[in-house]
N, C-alpha and C. Protein backbone atom coordinates (compact mmCIF):
# COMPACT_ATOMS: atom_id res chain seq x y z
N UNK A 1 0.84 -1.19 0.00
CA UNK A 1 0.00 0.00 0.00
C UNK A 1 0.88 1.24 0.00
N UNK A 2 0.88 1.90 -0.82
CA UNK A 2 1.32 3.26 -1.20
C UNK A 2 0.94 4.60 0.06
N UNK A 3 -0.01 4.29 0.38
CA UNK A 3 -0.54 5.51 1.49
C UNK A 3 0.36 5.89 2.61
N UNK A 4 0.85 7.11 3.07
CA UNK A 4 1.66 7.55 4.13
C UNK A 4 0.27 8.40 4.77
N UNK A 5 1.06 8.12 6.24
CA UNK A 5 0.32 8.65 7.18
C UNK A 5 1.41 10.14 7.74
N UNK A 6 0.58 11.32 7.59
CA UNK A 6 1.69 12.21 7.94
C UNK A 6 1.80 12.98 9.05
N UNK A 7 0.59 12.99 9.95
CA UNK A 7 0.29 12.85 10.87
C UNK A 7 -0.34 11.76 11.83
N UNK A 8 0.05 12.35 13.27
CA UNK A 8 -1.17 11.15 14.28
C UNK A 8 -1.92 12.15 15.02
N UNK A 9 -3.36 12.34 14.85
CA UNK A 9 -3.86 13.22 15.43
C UNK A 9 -4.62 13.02 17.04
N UNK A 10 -5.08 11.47 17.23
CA UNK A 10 -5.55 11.46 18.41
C UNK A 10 -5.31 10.01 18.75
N UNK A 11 -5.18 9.48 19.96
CA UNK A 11 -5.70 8.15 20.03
C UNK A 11 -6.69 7.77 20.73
N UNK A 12 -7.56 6.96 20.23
CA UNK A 12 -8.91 6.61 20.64
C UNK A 12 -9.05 5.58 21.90
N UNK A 13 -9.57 5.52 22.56
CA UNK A 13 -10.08 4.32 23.66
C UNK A 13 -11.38 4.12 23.88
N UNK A 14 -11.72 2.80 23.76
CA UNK A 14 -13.34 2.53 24.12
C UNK A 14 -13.21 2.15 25.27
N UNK A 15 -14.68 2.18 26.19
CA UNK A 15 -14.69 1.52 27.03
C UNK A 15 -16.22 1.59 27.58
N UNK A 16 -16.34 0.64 28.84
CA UNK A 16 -17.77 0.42 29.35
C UNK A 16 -17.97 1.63 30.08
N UNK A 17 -17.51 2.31 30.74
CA UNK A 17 -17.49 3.40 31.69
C UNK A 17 -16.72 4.42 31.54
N UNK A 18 -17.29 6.06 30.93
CA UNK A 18 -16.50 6.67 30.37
C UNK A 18 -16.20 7.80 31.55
N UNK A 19 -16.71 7.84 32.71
CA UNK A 19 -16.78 8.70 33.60
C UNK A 19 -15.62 7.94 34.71
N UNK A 20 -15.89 6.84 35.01
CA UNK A 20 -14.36 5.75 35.35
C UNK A 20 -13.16 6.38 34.31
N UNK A 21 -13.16 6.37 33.28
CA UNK A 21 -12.02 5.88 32.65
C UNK A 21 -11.48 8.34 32.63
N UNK A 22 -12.34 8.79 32.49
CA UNK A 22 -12.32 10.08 32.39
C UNK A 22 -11.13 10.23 33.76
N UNK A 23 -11.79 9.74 35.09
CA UNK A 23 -11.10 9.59 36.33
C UNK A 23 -9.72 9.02 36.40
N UNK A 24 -9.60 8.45 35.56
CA UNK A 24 -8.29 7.37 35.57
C UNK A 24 -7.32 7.94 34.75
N UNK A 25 -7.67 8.97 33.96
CA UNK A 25 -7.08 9.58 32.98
C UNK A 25 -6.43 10.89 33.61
N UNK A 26 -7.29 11.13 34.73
CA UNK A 26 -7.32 12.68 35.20
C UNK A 26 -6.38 12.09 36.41
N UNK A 27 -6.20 11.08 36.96
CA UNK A 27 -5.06 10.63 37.94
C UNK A 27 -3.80 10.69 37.11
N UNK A 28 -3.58 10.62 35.84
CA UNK A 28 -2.41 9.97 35.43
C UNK A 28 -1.99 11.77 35.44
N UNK A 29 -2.82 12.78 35.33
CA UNK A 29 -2.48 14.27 34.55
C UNK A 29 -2.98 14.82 33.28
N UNK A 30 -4.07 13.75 32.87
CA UNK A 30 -4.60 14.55 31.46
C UNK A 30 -5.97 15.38 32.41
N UNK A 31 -6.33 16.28 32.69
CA UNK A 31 -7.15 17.06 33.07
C UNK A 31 -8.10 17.88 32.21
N UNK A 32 -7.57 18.12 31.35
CA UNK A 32 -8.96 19.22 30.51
C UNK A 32 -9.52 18.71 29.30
N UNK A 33 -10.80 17.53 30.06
CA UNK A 33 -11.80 16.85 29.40
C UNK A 33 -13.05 17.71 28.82
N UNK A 34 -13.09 17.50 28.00
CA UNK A 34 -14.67 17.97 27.58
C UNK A 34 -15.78 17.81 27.94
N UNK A 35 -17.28 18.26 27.95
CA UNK A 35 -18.16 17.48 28.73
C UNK A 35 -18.45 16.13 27.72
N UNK A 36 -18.70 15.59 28.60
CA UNK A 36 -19.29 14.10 28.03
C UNK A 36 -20.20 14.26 26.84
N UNK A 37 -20.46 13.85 26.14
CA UNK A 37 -21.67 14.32 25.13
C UNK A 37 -22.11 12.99 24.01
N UNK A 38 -23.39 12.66 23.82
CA UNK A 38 -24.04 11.59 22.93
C UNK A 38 -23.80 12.00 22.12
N UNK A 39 -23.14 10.78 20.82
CA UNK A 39 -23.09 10.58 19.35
C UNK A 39 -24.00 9.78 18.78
N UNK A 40 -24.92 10.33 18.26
CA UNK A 40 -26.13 9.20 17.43
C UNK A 40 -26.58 9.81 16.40
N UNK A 41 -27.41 9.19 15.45
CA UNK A 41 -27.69 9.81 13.90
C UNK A 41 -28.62 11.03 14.25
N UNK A 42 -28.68 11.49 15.86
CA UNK A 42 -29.53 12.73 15.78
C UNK A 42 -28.88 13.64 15.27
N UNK A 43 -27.48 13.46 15.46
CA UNK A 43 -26.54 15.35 15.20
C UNK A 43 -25.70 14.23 14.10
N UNK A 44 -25.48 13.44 13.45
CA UNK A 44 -25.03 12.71 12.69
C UNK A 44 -25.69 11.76 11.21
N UNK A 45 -24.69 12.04 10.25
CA UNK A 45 -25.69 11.13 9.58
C UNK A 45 -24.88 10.44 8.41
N UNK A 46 -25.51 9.40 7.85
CA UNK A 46 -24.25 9.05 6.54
C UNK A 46 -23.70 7.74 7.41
N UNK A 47 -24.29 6.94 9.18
CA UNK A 47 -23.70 6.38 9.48
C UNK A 47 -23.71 5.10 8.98
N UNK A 48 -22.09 4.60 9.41
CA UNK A 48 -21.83 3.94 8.48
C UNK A 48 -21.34 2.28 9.68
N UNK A 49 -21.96 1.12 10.01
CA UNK A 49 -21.26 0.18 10.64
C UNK A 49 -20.86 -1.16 9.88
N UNK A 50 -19.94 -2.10 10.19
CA UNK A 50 -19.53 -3.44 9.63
C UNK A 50 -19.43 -2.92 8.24
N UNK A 51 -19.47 -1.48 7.50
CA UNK A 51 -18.98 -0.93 6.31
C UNK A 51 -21.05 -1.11 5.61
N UNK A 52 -21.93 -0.74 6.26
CA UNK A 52 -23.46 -1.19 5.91
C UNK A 52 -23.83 0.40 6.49
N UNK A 53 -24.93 0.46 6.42
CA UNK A 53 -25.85 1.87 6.71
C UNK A 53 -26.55 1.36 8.14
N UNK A 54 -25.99 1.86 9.02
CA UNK A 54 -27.38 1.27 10.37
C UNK A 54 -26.34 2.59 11.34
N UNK A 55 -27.44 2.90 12.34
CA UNK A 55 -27.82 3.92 13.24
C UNK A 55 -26.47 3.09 14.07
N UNK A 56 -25.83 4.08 15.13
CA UNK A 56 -25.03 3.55 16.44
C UNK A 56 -25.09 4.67 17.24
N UNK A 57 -24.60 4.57 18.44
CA UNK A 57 -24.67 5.51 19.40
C UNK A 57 -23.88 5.39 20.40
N UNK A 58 -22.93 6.57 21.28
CA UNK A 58 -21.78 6.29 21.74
C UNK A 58 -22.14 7.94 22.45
N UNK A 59 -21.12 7.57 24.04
CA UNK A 59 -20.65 8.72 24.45
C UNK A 59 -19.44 9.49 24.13
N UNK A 60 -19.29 10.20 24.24
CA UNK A 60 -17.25 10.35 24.09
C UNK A 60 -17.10 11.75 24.84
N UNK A 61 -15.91 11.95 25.00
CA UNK A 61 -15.32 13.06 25.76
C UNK A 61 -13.71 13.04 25.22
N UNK A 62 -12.94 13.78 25.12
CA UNK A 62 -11.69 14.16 24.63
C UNK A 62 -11.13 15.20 25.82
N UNK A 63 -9.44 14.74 25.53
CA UNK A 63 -8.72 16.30 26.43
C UNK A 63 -7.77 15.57 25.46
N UNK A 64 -7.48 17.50 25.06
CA UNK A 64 -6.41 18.11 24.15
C UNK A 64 -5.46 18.62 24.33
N UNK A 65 -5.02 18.72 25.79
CA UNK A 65 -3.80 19.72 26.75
C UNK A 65 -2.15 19.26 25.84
N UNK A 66 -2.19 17.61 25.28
CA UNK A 66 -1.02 17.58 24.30
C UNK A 66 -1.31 17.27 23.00
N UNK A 67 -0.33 17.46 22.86
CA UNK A 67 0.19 17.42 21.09
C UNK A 67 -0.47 16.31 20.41
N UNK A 68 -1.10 15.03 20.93
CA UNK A 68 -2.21 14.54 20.03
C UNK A 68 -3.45 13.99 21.21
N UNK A 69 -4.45 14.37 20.48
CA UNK A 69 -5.73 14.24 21.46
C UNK A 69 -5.90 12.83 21.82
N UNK A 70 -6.50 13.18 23.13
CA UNK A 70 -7.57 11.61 23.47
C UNK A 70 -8.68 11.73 23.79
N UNK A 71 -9.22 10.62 22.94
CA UNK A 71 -10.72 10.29 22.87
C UNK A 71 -11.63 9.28 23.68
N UNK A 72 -12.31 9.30 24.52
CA UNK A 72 -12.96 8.35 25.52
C UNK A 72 -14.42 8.07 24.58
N UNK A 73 -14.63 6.94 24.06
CA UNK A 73 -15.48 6.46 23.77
C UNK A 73 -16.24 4.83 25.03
N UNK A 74 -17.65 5.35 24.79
CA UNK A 74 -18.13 4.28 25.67
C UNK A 74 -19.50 3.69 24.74
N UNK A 75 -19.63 2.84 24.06
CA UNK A 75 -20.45 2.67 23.41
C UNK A 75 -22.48 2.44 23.91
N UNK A 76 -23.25 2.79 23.04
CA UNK A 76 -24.05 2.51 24.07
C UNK A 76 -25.41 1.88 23.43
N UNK A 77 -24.50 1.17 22.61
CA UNK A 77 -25.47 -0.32 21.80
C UNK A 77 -24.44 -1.40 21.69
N UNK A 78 -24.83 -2.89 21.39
CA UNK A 78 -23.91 -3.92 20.90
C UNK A 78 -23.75 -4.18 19.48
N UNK A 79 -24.04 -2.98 18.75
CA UNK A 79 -23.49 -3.89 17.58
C UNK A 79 -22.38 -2.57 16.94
N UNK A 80 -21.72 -1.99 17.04
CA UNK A 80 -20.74 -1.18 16.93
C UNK A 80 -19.83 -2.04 16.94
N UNK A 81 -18.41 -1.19 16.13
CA UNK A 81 -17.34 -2.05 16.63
C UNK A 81 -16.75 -1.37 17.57
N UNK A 82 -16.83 -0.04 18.01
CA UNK A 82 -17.01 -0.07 19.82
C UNK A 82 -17.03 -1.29 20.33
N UNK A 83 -18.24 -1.74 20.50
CA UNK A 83 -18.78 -2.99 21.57
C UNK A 83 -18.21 -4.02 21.17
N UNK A 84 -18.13 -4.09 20.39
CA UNK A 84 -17.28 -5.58 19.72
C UNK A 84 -15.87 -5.92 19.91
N UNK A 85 -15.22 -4.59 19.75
CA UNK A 85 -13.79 -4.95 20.29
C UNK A 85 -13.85 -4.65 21.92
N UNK A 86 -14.29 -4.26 22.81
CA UNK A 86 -14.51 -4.54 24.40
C UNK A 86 -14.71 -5.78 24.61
N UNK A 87 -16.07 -6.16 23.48
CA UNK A 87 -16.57 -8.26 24.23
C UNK A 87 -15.16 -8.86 23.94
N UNK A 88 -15.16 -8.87 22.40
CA UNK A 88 -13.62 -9.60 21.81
C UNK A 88 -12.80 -9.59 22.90
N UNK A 89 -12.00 -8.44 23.43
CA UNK A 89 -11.10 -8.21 24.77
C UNK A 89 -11.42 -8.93 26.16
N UNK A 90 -12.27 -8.55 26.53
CA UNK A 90 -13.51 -9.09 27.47
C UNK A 90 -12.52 -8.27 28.44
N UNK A 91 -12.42 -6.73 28.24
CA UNK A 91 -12.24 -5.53 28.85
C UNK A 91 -12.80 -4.54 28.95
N UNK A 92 -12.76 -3.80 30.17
CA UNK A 92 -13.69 -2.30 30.25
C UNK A 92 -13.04 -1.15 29.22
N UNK A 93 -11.15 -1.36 29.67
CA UNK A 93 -10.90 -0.18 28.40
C UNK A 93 -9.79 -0.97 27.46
N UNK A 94 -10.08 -0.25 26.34
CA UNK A 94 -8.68 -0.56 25.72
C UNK A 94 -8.27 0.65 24.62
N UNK A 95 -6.96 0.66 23.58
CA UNK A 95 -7.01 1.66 22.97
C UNK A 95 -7.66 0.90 21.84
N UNK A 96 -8.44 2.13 21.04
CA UNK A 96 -9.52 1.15 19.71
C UNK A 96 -8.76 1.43 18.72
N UNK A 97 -8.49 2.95 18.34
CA UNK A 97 -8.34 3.70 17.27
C UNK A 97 -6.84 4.58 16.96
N UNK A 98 -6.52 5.06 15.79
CA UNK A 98 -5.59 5.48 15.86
C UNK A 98 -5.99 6.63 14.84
N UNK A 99 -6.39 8.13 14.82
CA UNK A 99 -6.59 8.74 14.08
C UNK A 99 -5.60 9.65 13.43
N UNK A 100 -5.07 9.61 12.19
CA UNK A 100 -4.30 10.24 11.18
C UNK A 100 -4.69 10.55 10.39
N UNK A 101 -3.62 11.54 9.69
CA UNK A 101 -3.64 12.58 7.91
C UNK A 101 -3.13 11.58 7.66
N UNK A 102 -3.32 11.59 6.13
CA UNK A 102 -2.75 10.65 5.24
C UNK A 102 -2.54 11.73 3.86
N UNK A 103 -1.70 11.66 2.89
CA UNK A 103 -1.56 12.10 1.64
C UNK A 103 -2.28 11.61 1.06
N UNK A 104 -2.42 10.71 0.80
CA UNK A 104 -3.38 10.04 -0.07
C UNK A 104 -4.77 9.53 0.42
N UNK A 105 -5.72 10.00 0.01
CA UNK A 105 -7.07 9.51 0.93
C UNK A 105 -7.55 8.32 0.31
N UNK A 106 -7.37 8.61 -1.05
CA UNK A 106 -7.62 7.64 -2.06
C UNK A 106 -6.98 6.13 -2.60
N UNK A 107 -6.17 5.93 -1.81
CA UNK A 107 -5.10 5.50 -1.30
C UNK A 107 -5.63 4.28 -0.34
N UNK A 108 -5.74 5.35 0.83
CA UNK A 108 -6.64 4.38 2.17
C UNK A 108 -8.05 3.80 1.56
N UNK A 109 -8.59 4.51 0.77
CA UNK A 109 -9.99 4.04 0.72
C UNK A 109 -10.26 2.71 0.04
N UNK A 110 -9.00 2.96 -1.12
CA UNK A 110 -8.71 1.47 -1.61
C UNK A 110 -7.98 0.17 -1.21
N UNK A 111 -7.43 0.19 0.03
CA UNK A 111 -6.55 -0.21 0.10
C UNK A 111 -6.54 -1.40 0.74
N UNK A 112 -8.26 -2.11 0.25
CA UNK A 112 -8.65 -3.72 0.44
C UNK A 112 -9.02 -3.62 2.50
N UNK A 113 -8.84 -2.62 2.97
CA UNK A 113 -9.18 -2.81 4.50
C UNK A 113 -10.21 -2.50 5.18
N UNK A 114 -11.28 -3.30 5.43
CA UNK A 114 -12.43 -2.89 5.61
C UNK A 114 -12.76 -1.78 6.60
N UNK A 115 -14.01 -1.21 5.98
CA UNK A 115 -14.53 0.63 6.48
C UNK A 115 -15.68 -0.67 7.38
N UNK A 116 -15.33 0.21 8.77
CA UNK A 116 -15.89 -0.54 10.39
C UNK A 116 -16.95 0.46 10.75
N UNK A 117 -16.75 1.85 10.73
CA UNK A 117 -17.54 2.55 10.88
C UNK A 117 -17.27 4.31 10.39
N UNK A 118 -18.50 4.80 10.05
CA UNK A 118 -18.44 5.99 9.33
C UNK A 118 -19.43 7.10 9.91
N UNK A 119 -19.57 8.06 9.74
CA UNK A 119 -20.50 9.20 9.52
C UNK A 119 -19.84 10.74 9.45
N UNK A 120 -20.98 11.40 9.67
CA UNK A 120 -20.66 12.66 9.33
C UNK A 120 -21.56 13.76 10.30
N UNK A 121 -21.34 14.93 10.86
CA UNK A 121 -22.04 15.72 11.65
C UNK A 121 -22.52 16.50 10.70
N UNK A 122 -23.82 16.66 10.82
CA UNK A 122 -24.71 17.41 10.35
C UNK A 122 -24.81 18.92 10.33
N UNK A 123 -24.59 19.36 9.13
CA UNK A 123 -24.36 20.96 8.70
C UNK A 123 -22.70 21.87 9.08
N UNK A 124 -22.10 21.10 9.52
CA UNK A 124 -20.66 21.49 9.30
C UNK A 124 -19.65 20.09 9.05
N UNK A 125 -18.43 20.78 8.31
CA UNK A 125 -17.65 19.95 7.56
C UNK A 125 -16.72 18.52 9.00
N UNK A 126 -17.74 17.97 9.01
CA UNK A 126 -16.73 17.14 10.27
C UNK A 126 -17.53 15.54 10.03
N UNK A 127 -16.28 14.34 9.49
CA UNK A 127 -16.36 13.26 9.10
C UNK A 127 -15.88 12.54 9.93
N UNK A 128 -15.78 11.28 9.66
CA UNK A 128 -14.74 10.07 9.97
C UNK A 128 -15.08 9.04 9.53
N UNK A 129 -14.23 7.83 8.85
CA UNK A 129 -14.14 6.50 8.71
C UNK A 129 -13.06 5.99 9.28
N UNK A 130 -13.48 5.06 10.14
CA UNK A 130 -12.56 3.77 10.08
C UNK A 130 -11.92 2.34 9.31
N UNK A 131 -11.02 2.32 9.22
CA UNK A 131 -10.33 1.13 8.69
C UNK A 131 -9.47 0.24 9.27
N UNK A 132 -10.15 -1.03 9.29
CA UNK A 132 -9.29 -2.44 9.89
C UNK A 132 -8.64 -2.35 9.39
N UNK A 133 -6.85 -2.13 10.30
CA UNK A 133 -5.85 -2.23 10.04
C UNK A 133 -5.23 -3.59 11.03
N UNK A 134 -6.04 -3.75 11.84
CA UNK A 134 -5.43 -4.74 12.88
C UNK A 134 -4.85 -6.07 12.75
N UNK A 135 -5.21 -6.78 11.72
CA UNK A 135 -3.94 -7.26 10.99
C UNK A 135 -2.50 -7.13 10.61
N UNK A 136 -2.57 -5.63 10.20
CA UNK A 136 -1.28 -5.31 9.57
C UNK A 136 -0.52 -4.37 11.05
N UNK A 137 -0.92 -3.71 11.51
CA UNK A 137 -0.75 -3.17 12.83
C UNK A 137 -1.41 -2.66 14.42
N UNK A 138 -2.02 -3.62 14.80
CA UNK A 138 -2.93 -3.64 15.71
C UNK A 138 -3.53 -3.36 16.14
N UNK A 139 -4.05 -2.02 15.01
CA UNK A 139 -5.23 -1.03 15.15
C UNK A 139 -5.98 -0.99 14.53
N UNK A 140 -7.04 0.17 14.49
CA UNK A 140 -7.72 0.69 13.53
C UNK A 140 -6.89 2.20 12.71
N UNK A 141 -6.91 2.53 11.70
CA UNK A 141 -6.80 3.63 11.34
C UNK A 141 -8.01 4.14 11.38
N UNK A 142 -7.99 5.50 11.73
CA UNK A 142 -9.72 6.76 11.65
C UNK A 142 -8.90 8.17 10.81
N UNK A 143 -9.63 8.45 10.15
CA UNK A 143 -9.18 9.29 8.96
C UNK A 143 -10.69 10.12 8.70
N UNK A 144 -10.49 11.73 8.64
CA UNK A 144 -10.93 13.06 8.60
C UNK A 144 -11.56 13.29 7.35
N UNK A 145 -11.62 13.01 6.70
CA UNK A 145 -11.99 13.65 5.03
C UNK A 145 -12.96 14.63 4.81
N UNK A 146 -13.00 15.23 4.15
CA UNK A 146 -13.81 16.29 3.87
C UNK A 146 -15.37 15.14 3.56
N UNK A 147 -16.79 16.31 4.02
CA UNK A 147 -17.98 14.98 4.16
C UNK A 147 -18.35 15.39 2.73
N UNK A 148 -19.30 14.56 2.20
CA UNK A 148 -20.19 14.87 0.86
C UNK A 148 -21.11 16.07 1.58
N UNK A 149 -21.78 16.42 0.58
CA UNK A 149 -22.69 17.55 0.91
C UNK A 149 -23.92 16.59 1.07
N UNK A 150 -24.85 17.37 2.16
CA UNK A 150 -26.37 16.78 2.35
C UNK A 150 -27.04 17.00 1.01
């Protein structure tokens, strides 16, 4: 695969308890969390799971105090791959995601690795897809792209 990654912009963690894991985060010294806030096709849309069209829903919260963000995801259905990689683990947290720039978008999109989950926020420019990379490096890649228009 031709695609470079030229940045790492955040790393992701799911987990069962995002107000636990917020706490555990804020012991280590990451302190300036965001408020908690629901992700579902209400403020979202275009979602995308197992690479199919179906609704999901998730909490998340982020602190940005360094040079690449973290993301607290807690899922809050079972069929996400949120929830799926927690059962798989048969853990409360783990890291899920690995979000980067890439030069080539077109690149990643082809690049035979299945799209896990997608959408887009409604009326401003803010996307994401994921791609099983965990084969090749034990993650997911999550990648930014500009969204289609409604």
């Amino acid at each position: 695969m031709a695609n470079h990654i030229t940045e790492i912009k955040q790393l992701g963690f799911v987990t069962r308890d995002i107000e636990k894991a917020i706490e555990n985060f804020t012991k280590v010294g990451l302190t300036d969390w965001s408020p908690v806030t629901k992700v579902s096709n209400e403020e979202f849309t275009g979602m995308i799971c197992d690479g199919e069209k179906q609704d999901y829903a998730f909490l998340c919260a982020t602190d940005s105090e360094l040079d690449i963000e973290i993301e607290l995801i807690q899922p809050l259905d079972d069929h996400s791959d949120y929830a799926h990689w927690l059962d798989k683990l048969d853990t409360w947290i783990s890291l899920h995601h690995i979000s980067v720039s890439t030069d080539d978008e077109d690149d990643l999109r082809n690049s035979g690795h299945k799209l896990l989950l997608a959408g887009y926020q409604k009326g401003i420019p803010f996307e994401w897809e994921y791609y099983d990379f965990r084969d090749d490096i034990g993650t997911v890649l999550e990648y930014f792209p500009m969204p289609v228009e409604e």
